[in-house]
PDB file of N, CA and C in Angstrom:
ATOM      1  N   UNK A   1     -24.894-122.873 -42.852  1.00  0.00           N
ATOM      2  CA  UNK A   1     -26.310-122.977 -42.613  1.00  0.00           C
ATOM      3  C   UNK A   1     -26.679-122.108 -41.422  1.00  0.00           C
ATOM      4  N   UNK A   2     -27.915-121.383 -41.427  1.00  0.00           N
ATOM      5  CA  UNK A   2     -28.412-120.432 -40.661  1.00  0.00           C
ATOM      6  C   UNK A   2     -28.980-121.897 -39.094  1.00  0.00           C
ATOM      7  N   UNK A   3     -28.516-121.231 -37.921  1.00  0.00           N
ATOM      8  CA  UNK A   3     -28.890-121.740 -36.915  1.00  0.00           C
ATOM      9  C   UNK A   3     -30.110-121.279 -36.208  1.00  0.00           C
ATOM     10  N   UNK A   4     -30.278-119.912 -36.626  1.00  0.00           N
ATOM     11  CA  UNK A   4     -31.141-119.189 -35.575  1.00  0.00           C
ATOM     12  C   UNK A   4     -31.635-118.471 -36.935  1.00  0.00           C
ATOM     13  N   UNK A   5     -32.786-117.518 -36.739  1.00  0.00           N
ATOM     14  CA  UNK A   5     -33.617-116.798 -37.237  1.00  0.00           C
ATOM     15  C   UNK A   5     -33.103-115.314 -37.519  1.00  0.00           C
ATOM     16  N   UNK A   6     -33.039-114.962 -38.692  1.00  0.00           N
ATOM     17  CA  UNK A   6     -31.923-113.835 -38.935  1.00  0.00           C
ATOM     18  C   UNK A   6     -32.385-112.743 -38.392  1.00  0.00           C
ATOM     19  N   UNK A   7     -34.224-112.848 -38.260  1.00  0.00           N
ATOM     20  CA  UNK A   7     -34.576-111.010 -37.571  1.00  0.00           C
ATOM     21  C   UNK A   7     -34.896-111.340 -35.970  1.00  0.00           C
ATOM     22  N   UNK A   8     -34.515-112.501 -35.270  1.00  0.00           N
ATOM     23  CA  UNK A   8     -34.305-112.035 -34.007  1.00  0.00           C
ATOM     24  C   UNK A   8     -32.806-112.109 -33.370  1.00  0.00           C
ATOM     25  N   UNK A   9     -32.531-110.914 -33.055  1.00  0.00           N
ATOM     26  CA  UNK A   9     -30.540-111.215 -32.189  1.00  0.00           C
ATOM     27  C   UNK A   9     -30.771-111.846 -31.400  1.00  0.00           C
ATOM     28  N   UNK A  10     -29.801-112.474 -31.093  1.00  0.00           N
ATOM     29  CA  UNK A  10     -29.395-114.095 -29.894  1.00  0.00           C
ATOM     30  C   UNK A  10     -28.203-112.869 -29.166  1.00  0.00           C
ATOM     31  N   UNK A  11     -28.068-113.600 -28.038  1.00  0.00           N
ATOM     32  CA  UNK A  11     -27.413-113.172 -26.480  1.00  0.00           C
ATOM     33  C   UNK A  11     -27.868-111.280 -26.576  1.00  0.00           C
ATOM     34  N   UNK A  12     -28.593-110.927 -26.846  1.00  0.00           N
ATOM     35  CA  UNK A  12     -29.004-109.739 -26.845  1.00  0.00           C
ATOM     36  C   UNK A  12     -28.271-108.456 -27.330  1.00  0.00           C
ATOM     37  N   UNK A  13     -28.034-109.198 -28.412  1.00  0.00           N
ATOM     38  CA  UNK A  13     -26.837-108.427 -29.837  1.00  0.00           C
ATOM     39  C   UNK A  13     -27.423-108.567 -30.622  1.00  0.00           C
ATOM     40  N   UNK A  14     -26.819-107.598 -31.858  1.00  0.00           N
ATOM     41  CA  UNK A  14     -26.998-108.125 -33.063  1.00  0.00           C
ATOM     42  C   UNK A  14     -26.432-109.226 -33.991  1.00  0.00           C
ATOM     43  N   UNK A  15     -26.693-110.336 -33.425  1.00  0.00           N
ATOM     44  CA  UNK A  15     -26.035-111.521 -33.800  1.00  0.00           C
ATOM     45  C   UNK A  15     -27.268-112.736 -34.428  1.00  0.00           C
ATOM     46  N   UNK A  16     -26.444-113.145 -35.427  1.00  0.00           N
ATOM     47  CA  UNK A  16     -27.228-114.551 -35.934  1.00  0.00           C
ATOM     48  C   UNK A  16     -26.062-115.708 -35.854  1.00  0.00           C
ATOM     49  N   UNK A  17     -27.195-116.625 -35.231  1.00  0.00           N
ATOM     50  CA  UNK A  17     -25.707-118.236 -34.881  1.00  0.00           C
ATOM     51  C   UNK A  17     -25.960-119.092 -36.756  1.00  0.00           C
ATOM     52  N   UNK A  18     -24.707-119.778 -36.506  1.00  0.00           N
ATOM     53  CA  UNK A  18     -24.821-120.478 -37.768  1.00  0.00           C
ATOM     54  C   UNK A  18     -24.674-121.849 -37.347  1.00  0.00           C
ATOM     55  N   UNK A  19     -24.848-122.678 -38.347  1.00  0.00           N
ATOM     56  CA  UNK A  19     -24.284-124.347 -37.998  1.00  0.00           C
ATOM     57  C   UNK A  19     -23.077-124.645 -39.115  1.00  0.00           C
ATOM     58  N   UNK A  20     -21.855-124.530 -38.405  1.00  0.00           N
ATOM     59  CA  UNK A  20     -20.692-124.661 -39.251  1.00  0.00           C
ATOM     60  C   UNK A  20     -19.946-125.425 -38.105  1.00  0.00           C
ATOM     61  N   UNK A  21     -18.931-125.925 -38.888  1.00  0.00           N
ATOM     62  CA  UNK A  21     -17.573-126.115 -38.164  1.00  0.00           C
ATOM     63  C   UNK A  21     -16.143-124.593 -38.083  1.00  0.00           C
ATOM     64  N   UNK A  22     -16.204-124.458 -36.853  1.00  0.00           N
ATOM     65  CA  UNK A  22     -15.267-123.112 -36.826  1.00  0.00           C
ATOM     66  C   UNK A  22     -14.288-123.438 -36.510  1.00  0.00           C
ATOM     67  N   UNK A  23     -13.235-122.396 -36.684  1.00  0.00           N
ATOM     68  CA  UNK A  23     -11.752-122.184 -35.428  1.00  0.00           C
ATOM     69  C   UNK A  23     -11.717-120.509 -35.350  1.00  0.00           C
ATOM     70  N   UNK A  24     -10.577-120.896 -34.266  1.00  0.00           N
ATOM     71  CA  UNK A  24     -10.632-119.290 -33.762  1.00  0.00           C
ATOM     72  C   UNK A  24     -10.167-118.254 -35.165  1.00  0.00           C
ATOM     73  N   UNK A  25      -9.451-118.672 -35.729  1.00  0.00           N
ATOM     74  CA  UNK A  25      -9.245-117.718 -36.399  1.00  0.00           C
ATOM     75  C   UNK A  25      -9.810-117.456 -37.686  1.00  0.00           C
ATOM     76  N   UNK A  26     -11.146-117.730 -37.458  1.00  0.00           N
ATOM     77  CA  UNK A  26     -12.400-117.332 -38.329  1.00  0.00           C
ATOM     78  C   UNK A  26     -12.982-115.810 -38.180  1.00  0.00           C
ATOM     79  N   UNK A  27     -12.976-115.442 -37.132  1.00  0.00           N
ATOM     80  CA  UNK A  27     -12.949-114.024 -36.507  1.00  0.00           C
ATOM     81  C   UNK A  27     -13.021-112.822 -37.463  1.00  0.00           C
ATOM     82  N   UNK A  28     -13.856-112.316 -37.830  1.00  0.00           N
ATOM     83  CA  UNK A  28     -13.595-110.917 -38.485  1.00  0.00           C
ATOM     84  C   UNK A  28     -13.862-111.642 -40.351  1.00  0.00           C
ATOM     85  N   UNK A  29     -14.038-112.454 -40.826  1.00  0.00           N
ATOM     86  CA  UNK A  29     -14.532-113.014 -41.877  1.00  0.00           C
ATOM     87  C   UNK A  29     -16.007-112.668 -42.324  1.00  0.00           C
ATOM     88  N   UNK A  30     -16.016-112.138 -43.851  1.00  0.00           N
ATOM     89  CA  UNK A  30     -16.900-111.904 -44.131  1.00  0.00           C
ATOM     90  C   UNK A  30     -17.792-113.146 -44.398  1.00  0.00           C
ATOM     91  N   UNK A  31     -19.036-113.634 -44.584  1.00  0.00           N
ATOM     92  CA  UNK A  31     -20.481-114.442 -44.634  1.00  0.00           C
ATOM     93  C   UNK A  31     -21.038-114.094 -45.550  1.00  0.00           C
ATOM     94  N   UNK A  32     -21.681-114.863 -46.483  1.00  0.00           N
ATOM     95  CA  UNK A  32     -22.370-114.416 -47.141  1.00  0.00           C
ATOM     96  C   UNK A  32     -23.228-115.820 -47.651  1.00  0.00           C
ATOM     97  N   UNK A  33     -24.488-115.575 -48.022  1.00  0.00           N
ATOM     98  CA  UNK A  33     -25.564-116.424 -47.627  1.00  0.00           C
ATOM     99  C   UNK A  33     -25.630-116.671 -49.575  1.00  0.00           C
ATOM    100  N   UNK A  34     -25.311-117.440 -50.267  1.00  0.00           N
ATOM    101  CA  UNK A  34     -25.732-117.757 -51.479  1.00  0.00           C
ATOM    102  C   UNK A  34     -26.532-119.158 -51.825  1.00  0.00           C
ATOM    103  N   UNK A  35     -27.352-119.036 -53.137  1.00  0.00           N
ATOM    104  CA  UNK A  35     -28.176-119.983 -53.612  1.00  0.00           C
ATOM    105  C   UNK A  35     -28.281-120.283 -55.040  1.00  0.00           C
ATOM    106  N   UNK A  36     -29.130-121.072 -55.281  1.00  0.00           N
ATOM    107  CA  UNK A  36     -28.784-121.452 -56.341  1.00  0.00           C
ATOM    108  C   UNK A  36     -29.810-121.001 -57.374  1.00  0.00           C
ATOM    109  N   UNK A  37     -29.252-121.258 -58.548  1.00  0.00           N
ATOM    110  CA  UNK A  37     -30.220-120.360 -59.904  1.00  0.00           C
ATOM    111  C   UNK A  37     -31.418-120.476 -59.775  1.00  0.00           C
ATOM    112  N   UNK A  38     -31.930-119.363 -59.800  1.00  0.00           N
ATOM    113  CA  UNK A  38     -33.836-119.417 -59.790  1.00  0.00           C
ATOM    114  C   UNK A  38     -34.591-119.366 -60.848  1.00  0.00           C
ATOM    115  N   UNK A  39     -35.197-120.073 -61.650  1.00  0.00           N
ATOM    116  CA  UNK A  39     -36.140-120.510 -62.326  1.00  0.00           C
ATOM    117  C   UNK A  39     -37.454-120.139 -62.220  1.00  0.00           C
ATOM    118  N   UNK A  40     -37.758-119.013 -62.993  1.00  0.00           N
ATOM    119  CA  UNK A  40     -39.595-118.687 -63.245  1.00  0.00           C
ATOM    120  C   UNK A  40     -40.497-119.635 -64.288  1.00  0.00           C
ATOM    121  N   UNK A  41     -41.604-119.949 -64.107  1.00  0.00           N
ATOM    122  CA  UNK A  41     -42.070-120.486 -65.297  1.00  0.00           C
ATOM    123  C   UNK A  41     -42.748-119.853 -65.257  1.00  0.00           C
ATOM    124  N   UNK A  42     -43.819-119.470 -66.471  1.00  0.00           N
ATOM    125  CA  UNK A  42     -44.588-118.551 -67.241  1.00  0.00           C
ATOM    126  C   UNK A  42     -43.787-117.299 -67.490  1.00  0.00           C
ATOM    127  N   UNK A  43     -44.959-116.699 -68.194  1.00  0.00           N
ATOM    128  CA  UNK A  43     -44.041-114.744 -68.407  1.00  0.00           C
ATOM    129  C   UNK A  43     -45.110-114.095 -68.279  1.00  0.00           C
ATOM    130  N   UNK A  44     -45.261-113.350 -67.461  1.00  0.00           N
ATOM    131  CA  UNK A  44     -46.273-112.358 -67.303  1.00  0.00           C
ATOM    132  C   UNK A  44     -46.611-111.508 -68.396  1.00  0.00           C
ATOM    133  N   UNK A  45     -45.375-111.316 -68.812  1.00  0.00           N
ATOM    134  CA  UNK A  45     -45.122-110.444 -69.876  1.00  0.00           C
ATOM    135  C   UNK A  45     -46.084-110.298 -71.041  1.00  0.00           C
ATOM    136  N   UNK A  46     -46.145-112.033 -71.425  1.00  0.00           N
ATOM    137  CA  UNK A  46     -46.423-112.021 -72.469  1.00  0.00           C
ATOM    138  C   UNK A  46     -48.404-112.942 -72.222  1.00  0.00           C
ATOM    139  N   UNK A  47     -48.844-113.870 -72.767  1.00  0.00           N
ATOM    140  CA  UNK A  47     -49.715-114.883 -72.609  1.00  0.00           C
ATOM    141  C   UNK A  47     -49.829-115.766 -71.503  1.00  0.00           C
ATOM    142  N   UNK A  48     -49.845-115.427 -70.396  1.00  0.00           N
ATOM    143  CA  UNK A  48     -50.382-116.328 -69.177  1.00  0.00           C
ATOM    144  C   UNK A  48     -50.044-117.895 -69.649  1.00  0.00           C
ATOM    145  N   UNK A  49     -50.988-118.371 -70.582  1.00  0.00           N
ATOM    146  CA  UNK A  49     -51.008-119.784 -70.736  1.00  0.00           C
ATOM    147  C   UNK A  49     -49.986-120.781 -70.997  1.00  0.00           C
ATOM    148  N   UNK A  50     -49.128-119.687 -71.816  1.00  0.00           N
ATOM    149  CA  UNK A  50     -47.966-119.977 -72.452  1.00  0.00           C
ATOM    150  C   UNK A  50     -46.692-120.668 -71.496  1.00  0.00           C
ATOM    151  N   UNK A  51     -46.370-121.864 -71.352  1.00  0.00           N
ATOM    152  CA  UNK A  51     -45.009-122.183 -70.460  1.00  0.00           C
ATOM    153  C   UNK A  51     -44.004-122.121 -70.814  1.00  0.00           C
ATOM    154  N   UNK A  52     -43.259-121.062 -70.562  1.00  0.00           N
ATOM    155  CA  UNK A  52     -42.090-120.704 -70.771  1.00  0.00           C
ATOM    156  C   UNK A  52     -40.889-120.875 -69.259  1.00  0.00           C
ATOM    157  N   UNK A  53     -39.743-121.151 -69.629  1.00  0.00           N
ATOM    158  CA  UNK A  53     -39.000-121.317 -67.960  1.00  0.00           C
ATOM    159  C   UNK A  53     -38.210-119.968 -68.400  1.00  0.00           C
ATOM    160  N   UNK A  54     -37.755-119.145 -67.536  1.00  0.00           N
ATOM    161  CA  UNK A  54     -37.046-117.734 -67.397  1.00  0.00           C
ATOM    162  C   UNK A  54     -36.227-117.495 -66.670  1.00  0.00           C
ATOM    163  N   UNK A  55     -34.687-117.828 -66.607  1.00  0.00           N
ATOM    164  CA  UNK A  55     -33.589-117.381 -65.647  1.00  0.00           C
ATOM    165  C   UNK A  55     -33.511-116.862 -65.365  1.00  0.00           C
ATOM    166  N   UNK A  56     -33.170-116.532 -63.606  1.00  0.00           N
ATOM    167  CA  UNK A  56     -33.202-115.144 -63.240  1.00  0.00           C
ATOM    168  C   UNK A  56     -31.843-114.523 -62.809  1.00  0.00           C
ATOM    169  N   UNK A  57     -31.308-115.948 -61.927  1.00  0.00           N
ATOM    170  CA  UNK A  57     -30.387-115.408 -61.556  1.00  0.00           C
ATOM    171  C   UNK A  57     -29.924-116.609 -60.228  1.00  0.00           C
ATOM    172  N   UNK A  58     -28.482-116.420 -59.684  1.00  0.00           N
ATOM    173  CA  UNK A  58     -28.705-116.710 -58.419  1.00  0.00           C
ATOM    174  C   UNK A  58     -28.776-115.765 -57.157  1.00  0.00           C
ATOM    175  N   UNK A  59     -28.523-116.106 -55.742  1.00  0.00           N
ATOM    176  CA  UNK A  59     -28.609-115.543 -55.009  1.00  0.00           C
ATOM    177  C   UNK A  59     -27.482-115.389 -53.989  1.00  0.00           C
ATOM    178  N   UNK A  60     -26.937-114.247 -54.064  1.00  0.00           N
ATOM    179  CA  UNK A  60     -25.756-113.826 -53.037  1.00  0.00           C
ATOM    180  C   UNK A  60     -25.978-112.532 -52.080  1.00  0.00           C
ATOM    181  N   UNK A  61     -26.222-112.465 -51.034  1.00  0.00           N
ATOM    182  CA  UNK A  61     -26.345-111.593 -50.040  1.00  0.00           C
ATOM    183  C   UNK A  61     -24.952-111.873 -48.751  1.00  0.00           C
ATOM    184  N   UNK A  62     -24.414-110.687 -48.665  1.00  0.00           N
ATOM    185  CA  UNK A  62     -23.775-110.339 -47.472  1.00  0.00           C
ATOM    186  C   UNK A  62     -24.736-110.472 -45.719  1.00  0.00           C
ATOM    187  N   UNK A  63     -24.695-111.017 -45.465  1.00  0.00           N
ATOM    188  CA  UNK A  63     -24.687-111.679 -43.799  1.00  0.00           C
ATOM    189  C   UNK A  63     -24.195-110.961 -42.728  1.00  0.00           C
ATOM    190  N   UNK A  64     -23.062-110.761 -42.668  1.00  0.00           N
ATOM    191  CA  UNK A  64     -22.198-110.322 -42.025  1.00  0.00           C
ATOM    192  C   UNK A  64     -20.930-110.916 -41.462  1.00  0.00           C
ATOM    193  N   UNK A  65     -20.731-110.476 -40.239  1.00  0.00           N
ATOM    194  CA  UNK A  65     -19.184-110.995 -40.293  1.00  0.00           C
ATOM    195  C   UNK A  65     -19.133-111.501 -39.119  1.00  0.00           C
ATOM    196  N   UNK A  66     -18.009-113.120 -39.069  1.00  0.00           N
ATOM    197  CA  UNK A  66     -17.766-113.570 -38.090  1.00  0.00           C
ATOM    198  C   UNK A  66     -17.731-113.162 -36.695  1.00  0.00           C
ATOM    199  N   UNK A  67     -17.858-113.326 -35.817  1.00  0.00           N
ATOM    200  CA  UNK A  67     -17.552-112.890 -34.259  1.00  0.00           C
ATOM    201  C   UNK A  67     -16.687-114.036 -33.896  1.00  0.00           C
ATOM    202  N   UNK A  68     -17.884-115.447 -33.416  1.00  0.00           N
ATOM    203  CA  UNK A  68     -16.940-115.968 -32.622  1.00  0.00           C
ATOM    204  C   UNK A  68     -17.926-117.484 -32.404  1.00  0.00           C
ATOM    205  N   UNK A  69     -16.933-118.468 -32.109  1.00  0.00           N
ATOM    206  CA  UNK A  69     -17.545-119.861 -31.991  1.00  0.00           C
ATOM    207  C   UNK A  69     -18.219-120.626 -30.576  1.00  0.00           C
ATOM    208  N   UNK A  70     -19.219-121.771 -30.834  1.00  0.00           N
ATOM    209  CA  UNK A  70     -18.832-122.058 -29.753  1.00  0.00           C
ATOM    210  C   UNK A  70     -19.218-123.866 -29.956  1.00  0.00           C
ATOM    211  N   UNK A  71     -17.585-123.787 -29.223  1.00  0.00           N
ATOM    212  CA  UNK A  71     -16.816-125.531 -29.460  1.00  0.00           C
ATOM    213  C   UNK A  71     -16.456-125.206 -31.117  1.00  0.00           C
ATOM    214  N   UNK A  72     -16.479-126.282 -31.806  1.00  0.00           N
ATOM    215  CA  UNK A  72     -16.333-126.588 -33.033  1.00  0.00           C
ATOM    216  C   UNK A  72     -17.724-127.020 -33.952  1.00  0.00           C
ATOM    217  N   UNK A  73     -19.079-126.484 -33.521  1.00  0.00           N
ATOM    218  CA  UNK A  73     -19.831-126.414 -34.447  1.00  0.00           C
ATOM    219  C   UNK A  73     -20.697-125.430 -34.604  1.00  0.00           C
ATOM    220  N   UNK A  74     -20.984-124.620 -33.553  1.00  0.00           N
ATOM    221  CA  UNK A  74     -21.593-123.362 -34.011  1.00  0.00           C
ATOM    222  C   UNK A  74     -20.991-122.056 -33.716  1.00  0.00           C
ATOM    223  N   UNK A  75     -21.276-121.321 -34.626  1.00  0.00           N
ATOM    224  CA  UNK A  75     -20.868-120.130 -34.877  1.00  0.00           C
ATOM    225  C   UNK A  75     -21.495-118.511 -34.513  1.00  0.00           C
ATOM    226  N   UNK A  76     -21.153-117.660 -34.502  1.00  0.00           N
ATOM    227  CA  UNK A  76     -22.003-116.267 -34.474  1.00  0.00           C
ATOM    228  C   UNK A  76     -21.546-114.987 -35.216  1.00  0.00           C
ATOM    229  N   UNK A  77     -22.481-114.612 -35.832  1.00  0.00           N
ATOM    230  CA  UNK A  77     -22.073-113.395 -37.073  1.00  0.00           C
ATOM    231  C   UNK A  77     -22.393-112.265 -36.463  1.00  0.00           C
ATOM    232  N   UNK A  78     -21.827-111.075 -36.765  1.00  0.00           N
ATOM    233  CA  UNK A  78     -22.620-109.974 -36.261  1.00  0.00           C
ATOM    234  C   UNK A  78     -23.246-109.158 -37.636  1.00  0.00           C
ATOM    235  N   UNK A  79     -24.458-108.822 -37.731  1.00  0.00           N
ATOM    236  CA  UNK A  79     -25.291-109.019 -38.673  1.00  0.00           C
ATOM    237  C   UNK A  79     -25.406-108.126 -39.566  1.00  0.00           C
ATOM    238  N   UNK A  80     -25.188-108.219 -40.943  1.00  0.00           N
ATOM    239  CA  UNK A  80     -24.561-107.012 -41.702  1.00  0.00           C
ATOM    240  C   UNK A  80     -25.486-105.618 -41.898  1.00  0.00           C
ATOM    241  N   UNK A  81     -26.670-105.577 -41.680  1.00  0.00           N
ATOM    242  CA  UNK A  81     -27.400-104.436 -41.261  1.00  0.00           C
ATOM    243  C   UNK A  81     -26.832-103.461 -40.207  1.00  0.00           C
ATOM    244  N   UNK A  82     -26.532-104.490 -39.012  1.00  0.00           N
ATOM    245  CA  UNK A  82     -25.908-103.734 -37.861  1.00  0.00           C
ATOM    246  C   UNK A  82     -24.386-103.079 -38.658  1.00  0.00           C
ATOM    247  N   UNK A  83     -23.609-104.071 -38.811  1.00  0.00           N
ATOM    248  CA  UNK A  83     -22.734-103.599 -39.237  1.00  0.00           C
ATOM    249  C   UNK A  83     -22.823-102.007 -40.476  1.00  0.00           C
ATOM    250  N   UNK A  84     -23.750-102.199 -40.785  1.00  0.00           N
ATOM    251  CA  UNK A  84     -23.561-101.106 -41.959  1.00  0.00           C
ATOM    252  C   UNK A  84     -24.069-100.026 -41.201  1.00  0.00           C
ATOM    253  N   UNK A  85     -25.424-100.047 -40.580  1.00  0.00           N
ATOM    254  CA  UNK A  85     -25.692 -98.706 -39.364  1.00  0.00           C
ATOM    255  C   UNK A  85     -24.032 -97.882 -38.780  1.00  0.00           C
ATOM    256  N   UNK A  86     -23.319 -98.902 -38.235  1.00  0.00           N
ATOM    257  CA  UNK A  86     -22.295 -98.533 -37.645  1.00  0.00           C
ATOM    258  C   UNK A  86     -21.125 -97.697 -38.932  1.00  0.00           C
ATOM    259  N   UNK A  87     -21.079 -98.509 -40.035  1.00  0.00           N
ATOM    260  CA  UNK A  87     -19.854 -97.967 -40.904  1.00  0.00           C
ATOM    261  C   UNK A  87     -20.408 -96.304 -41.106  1.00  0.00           C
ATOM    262  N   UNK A  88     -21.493 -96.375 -41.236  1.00  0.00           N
ATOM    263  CA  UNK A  88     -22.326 -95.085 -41.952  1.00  0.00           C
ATOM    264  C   UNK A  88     -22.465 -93.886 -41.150  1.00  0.00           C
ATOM    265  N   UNK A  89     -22.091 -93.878 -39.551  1.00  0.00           N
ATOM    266  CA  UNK A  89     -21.893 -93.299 -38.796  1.00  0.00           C
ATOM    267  C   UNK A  89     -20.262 -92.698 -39.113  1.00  0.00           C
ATOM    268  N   UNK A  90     -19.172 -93.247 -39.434  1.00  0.00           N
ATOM    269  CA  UNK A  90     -17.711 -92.786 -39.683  1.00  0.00           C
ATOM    270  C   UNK A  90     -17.594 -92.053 -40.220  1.00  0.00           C
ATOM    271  N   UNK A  91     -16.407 -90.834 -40.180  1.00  0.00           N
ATOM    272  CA  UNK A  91     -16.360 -90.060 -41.143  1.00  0.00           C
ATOM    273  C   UNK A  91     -16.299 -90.200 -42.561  1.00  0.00           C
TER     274      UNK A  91
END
């Protein structure tokens, strides 16, 4: 579970805290934020009036990756945007 607000960084990083139970050697672990199947009703597509339900899908997004804990319930990611700025810089 998200602790903090994903578009502002905490300790003046690019970091988002979580509410988990950690240990140290969580470190360097990828995150990833998933949900559950989403459900449209109507279809644009077709007749407005018409109720139809329409699967879409679920939801899996990359987060980013562990940093580091603090005690045994919250956590801090460093935030996979940042992270990807940085990979994209490498040769």
């Amino acid at each position: 579970m998200l602790a903090s607000e994903p578009d502002i960084d905490q300790e003046n990083k690019s970091i988002v805290r979580v509410d988990e139970i950690t240990i140290s050697s969580m470190s360097g672990s990828p995150v990833y934020l998933t949900g559950s199947p989403v459900y449209l009703m109507g279809n644009s597509f077709t007749d407005k009036h018409v109720n139809q339900m329409m699967f879409v899908g679920s939801i899996t997004y990359f987060m980013g990756v562990f940093s580091h804990g603090f005690g045994i319930v919250y956590g801090a990611l460093w935030k996979g945007i940042y992270l990807k700025l940085i990979f994209d810089k490498l040769p």
